[in-house]
C-alpha atoms as a PDB file:
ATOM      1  CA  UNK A   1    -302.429-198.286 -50.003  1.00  0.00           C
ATOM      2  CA  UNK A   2    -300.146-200.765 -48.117  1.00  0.00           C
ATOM      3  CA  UNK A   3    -296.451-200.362 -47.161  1.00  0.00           C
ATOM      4  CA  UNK A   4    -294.705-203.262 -47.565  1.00  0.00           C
ATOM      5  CA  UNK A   5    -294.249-203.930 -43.289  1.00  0.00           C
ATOM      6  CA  UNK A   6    -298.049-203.045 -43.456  1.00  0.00           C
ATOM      7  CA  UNK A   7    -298.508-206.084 -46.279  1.00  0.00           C
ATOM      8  CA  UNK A   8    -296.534-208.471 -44.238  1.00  0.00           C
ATOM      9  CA  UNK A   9    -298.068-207.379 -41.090  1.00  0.00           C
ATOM     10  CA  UNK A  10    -301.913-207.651 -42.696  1.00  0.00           C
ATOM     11  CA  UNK A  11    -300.145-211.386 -44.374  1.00  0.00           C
ATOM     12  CA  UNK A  12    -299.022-213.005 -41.063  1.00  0.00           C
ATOM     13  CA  UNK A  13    -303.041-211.974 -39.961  1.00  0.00           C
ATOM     14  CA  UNK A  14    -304.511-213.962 -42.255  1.00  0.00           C
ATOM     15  CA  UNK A  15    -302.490-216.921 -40.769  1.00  0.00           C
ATOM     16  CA  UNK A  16    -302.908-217.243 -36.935  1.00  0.00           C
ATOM     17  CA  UNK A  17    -301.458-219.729 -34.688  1.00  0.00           C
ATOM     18  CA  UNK A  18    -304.551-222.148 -34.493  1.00  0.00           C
ATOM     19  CA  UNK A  19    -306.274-225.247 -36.662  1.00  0.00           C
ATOM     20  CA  UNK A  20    -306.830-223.897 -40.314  1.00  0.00           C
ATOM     21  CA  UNK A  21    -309.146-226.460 -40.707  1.00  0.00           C
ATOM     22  CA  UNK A  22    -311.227-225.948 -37.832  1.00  0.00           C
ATOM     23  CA  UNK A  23    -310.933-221.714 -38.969  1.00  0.00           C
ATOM     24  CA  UNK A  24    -312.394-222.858 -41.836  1.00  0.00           C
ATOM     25  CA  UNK A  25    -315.555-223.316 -39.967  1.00  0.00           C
ATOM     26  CA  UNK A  26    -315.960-220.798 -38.134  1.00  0.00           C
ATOM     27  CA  UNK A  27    -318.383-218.056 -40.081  1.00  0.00           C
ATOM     28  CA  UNK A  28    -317.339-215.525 -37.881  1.00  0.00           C
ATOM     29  CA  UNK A  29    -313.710-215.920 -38.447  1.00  0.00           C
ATOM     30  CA  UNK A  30    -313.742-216.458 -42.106  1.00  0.00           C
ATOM     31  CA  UNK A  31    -316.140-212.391 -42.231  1.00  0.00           C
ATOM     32  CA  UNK A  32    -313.130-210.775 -40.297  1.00  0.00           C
ATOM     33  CA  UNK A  33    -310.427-212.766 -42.583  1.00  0.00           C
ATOM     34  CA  UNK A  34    -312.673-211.653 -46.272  1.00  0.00           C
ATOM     35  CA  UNK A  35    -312.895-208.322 -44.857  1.00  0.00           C
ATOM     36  CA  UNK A  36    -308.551-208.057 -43.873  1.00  0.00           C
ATOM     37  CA  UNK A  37    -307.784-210.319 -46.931  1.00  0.00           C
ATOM     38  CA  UNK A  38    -310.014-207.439 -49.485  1.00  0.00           C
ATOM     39  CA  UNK A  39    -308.282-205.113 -47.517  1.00  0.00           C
ATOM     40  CA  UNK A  40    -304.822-205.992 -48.419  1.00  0.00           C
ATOM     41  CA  UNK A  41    -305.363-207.318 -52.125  1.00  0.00           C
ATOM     42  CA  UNK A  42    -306.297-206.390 -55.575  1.00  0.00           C
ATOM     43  CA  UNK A  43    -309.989-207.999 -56.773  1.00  0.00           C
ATOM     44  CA  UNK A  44    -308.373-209.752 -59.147  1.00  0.00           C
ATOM     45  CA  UNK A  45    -305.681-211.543 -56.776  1.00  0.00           C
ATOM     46  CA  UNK A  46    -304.083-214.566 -58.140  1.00  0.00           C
ATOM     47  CA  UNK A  47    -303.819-217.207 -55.548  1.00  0.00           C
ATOM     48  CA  UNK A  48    -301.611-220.369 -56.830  1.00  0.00           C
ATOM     49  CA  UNK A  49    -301.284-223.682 -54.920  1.00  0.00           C
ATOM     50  CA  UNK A  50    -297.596-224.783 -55.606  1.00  0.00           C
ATOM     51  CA  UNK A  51    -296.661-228.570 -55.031  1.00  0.00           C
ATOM     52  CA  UNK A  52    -294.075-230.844 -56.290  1.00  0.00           C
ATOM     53  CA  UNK A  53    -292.827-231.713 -59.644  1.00  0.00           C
ATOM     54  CA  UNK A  54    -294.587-228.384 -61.041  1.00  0.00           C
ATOM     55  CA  UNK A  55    -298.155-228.969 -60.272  1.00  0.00           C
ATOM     56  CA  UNK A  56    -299.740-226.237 -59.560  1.00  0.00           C
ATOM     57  CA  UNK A  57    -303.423-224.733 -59.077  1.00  0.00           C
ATOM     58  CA  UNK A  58    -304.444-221.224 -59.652  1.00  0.00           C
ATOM     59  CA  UNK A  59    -307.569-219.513 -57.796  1.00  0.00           C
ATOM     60  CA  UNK A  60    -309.059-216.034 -58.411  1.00  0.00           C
ATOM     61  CA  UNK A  61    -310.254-213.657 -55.361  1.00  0.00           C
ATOM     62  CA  UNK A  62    -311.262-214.280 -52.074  1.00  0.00           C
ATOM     63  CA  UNK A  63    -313.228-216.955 -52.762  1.00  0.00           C
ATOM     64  CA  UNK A  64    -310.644-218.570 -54.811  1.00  0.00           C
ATOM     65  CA  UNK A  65    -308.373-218.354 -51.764  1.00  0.00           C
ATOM     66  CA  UNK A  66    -310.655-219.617 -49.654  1.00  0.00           C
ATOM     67  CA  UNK A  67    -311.169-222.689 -52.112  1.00  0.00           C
ATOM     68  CA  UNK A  68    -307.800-223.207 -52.500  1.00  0.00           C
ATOM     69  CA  UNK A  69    -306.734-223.870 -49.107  1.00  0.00           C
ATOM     70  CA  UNK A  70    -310.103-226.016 -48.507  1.00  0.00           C
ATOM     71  CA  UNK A  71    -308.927-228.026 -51.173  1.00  0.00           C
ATOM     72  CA  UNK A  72    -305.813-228.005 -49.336  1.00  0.00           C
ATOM     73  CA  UNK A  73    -306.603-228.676 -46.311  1.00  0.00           C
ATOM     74  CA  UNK A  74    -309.129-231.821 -47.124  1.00  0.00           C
ATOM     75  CA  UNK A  75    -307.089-234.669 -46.352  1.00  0.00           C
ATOM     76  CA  UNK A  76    -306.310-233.293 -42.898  1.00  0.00           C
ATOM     77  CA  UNK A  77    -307.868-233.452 -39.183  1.00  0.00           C
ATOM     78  CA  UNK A  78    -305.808-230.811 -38.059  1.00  0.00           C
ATOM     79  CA  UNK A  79    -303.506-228.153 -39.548  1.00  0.00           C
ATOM     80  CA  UNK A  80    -301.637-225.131 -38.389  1.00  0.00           C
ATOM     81  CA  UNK A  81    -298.534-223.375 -39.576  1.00  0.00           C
ATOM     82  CA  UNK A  82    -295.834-222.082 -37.354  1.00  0.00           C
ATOM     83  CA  UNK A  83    -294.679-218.715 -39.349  1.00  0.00           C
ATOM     84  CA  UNK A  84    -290.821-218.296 -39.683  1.00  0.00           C
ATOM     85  CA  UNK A  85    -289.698-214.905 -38.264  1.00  0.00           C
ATOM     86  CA  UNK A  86    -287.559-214.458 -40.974  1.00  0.00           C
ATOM     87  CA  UNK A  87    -288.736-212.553 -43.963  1.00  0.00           C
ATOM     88  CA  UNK A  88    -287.298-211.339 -47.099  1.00  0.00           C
ATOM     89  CA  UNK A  89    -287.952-208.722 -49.830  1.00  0.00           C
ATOM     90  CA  UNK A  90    -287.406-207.630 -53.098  1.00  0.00           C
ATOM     91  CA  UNK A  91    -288.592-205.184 -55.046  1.00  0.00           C
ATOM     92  CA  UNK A  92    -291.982-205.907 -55.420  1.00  0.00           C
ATOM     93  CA  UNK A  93    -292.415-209.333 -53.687  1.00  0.00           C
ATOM     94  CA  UNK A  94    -292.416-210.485 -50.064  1.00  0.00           C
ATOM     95  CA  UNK A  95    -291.420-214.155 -48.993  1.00  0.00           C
ATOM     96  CA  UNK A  96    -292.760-215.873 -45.923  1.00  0.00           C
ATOM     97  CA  UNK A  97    -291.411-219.318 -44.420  1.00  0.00           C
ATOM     98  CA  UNK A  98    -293.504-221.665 -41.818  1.00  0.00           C
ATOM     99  CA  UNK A  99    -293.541-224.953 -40.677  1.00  0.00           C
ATOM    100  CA  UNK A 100    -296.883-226.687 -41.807  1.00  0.00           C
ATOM    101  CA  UNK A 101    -297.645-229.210 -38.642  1.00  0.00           C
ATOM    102  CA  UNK A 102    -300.699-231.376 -39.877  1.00  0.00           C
ATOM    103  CA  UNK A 103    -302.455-234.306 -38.824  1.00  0.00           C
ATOM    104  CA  UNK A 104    -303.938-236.988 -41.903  1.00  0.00           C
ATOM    105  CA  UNK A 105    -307.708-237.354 -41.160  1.00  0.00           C
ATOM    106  CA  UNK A 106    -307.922-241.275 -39.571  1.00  0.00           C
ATOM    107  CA  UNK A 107    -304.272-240.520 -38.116  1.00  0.00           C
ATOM    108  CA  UNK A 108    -303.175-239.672 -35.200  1.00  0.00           C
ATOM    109  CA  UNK A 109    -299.446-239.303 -36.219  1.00  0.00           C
ATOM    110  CA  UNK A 110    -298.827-235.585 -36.619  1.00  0.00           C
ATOM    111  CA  UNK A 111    -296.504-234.543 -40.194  1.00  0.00           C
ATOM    112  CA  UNK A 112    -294.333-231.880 -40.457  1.00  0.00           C
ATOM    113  CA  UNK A 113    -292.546-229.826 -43.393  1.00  0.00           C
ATOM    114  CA  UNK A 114    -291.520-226.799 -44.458  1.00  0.00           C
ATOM    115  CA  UNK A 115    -293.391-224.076 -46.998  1.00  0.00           C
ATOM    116  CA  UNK A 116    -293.392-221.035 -47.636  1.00  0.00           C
ATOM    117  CA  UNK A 117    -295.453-218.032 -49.527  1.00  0.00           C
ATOM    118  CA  UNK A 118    -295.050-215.404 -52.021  1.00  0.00           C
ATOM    119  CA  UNK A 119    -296.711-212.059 -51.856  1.00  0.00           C
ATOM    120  CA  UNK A 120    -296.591-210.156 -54.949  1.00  0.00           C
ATOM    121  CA  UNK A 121    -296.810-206.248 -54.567  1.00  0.00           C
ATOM    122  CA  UNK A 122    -298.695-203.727 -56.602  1.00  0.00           C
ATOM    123  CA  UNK A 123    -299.529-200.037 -55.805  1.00  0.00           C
ATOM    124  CA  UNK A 124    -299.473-201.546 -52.143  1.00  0.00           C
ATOM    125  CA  UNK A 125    -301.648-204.130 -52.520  1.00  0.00           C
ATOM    126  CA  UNK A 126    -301.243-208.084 -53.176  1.00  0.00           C
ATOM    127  CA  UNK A 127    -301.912-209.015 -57.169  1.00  0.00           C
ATOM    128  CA  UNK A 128    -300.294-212.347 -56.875  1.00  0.00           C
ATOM    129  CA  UNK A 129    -299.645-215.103 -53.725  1.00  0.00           C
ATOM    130  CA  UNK A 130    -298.344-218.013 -54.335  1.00  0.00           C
ATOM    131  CA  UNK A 131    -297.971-220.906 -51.616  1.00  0.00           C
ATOM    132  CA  UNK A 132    -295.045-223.119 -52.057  1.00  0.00           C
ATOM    133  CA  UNK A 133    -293.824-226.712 -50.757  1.00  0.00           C
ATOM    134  CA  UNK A 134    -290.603-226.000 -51.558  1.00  0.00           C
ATOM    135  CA  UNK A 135    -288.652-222.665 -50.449  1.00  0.00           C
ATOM    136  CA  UNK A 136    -286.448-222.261 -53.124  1.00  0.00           C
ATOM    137  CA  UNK A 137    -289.128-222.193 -55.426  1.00  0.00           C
ATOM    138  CA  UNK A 138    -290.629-219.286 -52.980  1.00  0.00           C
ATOM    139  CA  UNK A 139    -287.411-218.034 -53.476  1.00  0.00           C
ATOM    140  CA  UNK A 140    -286.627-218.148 -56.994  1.00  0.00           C
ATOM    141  CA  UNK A 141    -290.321-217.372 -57.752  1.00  0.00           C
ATOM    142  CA  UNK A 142    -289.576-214.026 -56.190  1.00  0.00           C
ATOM    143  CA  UNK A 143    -286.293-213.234 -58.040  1.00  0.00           C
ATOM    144  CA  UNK A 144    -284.378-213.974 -54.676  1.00  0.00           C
ATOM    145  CA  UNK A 145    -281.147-215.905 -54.579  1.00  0.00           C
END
């Protein structure tokens, strides 16, 4: 079981400070990341894609995960997030920010904006994470003012 600094620790893991879409690739990588990410979550982890206007997209499991951010990650040559230091609580739910710095496949032009993620707690491990475009929807989403 988890503590909650362990679940944020094990969280900012599963994100490091290189190309997502290159990690994506790499078979290697992606063993280590199934292995933390079934570490630190139920089997039945609900992984939703959050974008504008309340579209959303709603994955199952690691694989689901994993699906998720390819579908995510598809229009791009490059991606990486820069994680926020800040992080809050409550309760049962842990909020990430980052800075998503991506460059558009055929572009060379570099786009920036903000996200962040919701980690939903139970018995010490994640049930629910939800990725969001838009931090107050992180925040609300996780009963945080």
């Amino acid at each position: 079981m988890l503590s909650e600094e362990q679940g944020v620790a094990a969280l900012l893991e599963l994100f490091p400070d290189r190309d997502l879409v290159a990690a994506l690739r790499d078979e290697a990588g992606l063993a280590a990341f199934r292995e933390t990410f079934a570490a630190i979550t139920t089997p039945d982890v609900e992984v939703v894609m959050s974008g504008p206007g309340g579209f959303s997209s709603t994955f199952r499991g690691v694989d689901g995960f994993l699906e998720g951010w390819r579908d995510w990650l598809e229009p791009f040559a490059s991606y990486r997030m820069e994680l926020d230091p800040e992080v809050r609580t409550n309760r049962d739910a842990v909020v990430l920010f980052a800075r998503q710095l991506a460059t558009p496949r055929g572009s060379s032009a570099a786009v920036t904006d903000d996200a962040a993620s919701v980690a939903f707690l139970r018995d010490g491990k994640i049930h629910r994470i939800e990725f969001h475009l838009d931090r107050a929807a992180a925040l609300r989403a996780a009963g945080i003012d």
